[in-house]
PDB file of N, CA and C in Angstrom:
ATOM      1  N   UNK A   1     114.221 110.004  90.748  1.00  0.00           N
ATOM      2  CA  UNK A   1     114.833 110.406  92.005  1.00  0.00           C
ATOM      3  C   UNK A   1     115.789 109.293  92.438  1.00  0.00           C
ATOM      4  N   UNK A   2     116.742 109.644  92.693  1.00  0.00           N
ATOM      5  CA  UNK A   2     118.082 109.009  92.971  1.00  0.00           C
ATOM      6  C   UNK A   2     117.651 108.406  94.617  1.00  0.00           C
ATOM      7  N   UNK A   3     118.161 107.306  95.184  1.00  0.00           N
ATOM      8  CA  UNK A   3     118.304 106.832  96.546  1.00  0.00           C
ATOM      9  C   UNK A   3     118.717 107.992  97.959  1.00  0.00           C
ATOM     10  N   UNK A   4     120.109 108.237  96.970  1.00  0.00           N
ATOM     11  CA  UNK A   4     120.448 109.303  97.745  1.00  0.00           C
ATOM     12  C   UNK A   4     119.466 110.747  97.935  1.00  0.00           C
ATOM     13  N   UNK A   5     119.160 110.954  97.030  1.00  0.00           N
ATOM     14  CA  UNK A   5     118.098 111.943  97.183  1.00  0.00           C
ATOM     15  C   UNK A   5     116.682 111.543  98.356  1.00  0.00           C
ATOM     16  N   UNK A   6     116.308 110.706  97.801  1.00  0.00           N
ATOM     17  CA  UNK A   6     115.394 110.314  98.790  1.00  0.00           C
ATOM     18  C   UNK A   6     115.602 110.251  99.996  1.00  0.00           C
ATOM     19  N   UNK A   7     116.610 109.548 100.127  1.00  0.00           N
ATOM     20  CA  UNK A   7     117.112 109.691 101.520  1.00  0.00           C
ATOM     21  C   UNK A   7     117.537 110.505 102.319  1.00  0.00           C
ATOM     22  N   UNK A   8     118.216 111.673 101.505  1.00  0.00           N
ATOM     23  CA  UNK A   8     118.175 113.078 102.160  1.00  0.00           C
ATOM     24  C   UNK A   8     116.534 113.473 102.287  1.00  0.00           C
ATOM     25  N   UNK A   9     115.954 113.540 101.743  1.00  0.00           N
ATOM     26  CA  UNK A   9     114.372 114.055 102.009  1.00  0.00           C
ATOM     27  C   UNK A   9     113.754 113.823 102.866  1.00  0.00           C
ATOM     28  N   UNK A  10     113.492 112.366 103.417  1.00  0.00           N
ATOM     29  CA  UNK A  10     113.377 111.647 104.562  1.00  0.00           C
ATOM     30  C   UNK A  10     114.029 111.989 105.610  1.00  0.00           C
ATOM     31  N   UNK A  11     115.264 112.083 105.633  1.00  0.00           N
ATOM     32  CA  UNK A  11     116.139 112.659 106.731  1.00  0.00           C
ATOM     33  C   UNK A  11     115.681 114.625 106.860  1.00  0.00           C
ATOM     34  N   UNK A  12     115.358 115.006 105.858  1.00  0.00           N
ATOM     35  CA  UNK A  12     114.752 116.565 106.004  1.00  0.00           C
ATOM     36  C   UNK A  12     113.541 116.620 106.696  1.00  0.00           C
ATOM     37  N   UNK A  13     112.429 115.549 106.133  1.00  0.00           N
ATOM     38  CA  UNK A  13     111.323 115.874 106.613  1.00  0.00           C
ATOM     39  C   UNK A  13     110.965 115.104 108.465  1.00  0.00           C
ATOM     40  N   UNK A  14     111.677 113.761 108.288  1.00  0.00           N
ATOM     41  CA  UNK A  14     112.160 113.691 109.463  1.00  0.00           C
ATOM     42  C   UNK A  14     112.458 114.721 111.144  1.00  0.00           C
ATOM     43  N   UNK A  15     113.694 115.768 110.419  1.00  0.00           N
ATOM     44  CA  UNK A  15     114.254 116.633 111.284  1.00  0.00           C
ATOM     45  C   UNK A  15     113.607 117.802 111.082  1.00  0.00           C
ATOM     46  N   UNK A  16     112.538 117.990 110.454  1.00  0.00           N
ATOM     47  CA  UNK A  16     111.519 119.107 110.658  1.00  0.00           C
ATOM     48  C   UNK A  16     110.303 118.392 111.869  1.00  0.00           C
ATOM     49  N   UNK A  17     109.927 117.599 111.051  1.00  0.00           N
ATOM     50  CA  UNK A  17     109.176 116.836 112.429  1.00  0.00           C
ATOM     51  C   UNK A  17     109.423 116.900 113.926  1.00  0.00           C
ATOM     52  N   UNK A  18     110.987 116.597 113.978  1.00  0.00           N
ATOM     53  CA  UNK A  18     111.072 116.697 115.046  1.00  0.00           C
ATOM     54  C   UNK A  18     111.728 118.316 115.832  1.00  0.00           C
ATOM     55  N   UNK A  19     112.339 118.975 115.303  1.00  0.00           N
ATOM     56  CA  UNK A  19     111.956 120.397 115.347  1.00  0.00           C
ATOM     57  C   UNK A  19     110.354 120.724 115.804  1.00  0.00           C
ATOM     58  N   UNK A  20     109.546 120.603 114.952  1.00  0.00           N
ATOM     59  CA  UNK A  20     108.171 120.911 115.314  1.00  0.00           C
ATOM     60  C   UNK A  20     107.510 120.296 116.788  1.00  0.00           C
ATOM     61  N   UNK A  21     107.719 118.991 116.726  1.00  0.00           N
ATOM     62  CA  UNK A  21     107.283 118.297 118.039  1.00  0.00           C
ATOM     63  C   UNK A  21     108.203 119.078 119.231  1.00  0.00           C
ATOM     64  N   UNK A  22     109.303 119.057 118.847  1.00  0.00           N
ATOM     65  CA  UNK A  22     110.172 119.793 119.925  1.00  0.00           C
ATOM     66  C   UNK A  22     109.582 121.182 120.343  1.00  0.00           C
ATOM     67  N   UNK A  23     109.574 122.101 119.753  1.00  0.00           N
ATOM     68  CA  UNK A  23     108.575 123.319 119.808  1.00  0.00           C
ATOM     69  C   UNK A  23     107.364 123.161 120.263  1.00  0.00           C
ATOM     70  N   UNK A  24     106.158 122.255 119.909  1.00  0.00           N
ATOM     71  CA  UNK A  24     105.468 121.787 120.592  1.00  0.00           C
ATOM     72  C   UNK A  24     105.655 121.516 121.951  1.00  0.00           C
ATOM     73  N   UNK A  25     106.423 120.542 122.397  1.00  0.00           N
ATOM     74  CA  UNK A  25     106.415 120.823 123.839  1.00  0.00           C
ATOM     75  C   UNK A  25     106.689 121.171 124.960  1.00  0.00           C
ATOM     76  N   UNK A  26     107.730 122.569 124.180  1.00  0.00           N
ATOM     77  CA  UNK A  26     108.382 123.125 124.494  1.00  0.00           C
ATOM     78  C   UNK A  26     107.484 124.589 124.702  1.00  0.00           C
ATOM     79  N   UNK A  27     106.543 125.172 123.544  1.00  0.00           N
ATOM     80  CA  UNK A  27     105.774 126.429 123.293  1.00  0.00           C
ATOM     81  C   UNK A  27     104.239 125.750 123.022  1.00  0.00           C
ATOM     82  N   UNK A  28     103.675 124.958 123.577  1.00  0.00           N
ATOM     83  CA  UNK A  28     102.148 124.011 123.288  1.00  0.00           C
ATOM     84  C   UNK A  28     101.705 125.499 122.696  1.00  0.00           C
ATOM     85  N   UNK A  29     101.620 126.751 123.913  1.00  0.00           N
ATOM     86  CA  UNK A  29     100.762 127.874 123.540  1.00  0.00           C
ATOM     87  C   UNK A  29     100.762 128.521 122.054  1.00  0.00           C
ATOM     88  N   UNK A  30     101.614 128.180 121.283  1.00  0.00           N
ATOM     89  CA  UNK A  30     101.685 129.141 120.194  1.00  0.00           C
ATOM     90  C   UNK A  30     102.141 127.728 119.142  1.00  0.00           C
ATOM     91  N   UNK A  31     102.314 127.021 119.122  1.00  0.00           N
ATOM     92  CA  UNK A  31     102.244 125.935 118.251  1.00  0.00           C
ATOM     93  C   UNK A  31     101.124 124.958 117.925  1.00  0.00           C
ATOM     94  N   UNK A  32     100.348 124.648 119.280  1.00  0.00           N
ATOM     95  CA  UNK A  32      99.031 124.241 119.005  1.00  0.00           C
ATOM     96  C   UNK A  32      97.695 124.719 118.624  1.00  0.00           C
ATOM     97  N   UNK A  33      97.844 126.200 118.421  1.00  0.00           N
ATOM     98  CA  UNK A  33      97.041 127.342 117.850  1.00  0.00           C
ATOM     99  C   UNK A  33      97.385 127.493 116.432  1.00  0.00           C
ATOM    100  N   UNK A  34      98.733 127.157 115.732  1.00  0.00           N
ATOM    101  CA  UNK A  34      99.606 127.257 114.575  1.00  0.00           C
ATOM    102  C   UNK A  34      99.049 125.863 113.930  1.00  0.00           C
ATOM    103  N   UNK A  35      98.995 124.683 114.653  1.00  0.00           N
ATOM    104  CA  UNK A  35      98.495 123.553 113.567  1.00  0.00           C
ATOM    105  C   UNK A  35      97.116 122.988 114.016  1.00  0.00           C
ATOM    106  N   UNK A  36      96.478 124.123 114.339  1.00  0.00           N
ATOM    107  CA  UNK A  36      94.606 123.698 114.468  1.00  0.00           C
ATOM    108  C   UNK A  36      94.344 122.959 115.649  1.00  0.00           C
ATOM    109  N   UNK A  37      94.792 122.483 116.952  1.00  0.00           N
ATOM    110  CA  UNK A  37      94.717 121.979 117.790  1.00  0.00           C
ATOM    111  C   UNK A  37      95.651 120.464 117.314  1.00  0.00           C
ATOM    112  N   UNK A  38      96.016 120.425 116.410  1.00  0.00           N
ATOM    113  CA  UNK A  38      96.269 118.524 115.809  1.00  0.00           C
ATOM    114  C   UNK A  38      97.523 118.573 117.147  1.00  0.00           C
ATOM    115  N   UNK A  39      98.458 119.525 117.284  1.00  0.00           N
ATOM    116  CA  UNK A  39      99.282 119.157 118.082  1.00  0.00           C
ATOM    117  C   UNK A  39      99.615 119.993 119.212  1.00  0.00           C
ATOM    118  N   UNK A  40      98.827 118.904 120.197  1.00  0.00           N
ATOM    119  CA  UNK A  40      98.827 119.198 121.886  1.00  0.00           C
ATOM    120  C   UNK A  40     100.310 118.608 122.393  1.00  0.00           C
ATOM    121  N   UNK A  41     100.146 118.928 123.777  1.00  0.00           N
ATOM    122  CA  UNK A  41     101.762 118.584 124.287  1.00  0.00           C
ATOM    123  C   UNK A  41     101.624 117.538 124.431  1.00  0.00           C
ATOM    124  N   UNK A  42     100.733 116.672 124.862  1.00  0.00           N
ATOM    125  CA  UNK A  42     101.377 115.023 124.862  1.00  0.00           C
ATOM    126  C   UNK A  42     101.263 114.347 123.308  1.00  0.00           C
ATOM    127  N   UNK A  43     100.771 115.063 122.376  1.00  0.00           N
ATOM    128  CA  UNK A  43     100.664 114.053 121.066  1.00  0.00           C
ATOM    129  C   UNK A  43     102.294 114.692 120.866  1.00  0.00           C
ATOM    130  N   UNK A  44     102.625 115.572 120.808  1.00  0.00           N
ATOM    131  CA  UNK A  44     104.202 116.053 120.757  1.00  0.00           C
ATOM    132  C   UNK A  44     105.036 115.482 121.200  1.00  0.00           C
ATOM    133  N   UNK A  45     104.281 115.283 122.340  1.00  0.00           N
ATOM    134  CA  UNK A  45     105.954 114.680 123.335  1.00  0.00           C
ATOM    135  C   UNK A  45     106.255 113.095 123.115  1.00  0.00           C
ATOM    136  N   UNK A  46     104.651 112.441 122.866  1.00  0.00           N
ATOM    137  CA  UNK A  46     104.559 110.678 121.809  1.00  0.00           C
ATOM    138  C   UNK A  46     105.362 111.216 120.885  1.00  0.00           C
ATOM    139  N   UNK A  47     105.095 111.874 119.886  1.00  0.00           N
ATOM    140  CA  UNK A  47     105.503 111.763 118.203  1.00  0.00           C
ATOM    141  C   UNK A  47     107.169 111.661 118.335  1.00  0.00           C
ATOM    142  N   UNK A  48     107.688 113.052 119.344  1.00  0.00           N
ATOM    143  CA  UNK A  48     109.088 113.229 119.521  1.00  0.00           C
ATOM    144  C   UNK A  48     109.461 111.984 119.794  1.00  0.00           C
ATOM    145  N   UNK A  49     109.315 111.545 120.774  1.00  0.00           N
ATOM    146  CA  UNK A  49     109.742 110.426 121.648  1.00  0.00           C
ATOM    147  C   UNK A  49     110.083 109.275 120.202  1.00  0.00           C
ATOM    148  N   UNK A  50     109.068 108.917 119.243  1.00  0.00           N
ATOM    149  CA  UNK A  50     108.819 107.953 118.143  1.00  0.00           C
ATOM    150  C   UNK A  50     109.762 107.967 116.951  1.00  0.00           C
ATOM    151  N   UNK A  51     109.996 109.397 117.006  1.00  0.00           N
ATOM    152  CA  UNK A  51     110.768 110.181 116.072  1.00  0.00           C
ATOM    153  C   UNK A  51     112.288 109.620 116.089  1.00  0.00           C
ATOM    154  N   UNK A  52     113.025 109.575 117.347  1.00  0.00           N
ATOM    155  CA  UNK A  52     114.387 109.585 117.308  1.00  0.00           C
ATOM    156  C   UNK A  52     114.741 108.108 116.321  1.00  0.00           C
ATOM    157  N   UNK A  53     114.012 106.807 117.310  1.00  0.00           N
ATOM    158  CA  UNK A  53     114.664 105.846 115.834  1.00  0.00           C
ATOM    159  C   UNK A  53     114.710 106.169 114.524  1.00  0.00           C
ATOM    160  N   UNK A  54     113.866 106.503 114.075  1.00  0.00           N
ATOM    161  CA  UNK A  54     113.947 106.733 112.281  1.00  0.00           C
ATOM    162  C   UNK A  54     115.334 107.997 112.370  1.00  0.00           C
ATOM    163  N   UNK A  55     115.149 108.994 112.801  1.00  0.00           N
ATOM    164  CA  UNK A  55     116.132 109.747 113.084  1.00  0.00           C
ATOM    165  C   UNK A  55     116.892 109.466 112.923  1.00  0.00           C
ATOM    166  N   UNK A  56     117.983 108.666 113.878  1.00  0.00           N
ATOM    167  CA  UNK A  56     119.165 108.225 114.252  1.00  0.00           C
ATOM    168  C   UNK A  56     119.812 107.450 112.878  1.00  0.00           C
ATOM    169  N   UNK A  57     118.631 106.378 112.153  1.00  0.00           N
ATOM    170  CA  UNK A  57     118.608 104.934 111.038  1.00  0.00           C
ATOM    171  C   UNK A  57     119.017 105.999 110.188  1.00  0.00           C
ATOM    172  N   UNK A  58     118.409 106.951 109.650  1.00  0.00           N
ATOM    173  CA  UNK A  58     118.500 107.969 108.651  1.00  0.00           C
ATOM    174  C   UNK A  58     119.457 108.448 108.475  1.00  0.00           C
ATOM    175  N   UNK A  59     119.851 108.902 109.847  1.00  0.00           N
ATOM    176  CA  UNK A  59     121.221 110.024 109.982  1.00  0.00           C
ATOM    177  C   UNK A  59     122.158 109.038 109.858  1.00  0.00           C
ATOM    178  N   UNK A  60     122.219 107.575 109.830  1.00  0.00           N
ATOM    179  CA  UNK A  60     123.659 106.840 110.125  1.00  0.00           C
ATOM    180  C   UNK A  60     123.671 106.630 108.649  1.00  0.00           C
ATOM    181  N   UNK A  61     122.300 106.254 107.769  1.00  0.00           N
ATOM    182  CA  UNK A  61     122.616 105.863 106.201  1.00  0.00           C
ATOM    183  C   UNK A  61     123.180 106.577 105.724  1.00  0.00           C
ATOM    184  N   UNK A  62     122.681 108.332 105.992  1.00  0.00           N
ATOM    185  CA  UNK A  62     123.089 109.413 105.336  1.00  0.00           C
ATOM    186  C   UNK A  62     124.116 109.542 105.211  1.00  0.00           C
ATOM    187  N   UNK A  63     124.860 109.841 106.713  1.00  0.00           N
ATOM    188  CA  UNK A  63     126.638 109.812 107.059  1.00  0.00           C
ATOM    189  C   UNK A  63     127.092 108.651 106.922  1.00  0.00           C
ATOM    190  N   UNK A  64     126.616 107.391 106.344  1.00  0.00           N
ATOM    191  CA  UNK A  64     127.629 106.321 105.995  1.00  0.00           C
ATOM    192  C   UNK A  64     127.745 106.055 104.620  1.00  0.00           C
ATOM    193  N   UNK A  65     127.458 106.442 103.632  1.00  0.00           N
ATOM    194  CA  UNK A  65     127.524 106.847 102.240  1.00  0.00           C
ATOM    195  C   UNK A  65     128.797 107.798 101.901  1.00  0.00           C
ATOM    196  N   UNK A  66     129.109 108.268 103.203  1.00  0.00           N
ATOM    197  CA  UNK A  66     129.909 109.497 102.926  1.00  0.00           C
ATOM    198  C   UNK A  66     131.615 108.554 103.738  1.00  0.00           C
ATOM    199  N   UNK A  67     131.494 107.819 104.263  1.00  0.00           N
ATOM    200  CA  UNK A  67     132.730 107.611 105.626  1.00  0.00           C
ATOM    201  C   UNK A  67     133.420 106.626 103.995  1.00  0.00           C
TER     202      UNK A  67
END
């Protein structure tokens, strides 16, 4: 697996994460029934909140490979 690859993956699984947390605390009712109780609205709204640095680091490596 290539760098670049990886690093898109990370940046995928990343922005699913935070999709999900977002939904989470946005729909608790039908998302925290969907992953077994693991995610309530405040472990969502921590994780989101935790989420954006890696986010942001990811998204700038990604798009700076490319500039």
């Amino acid at each position: 697996m290539t760098p670049t690859r990886a690093l898109a993956l990370a940046l995928l699984a990343v922005s699913a994460l935070l999709l999900l947390t977002g939904f989470g605390i946005t729909y608790n009712g039908i998302v925290g029934p969907l992953t077994f109780g693991l995610l309530d609205k405040a472990t969502a709204q921590l994780v989101h909140t935790l989420l954006w640095g890696p986010f942001v680091v990811l998204l700038l490596l990604h798009c700076g490979g490319r500039l």
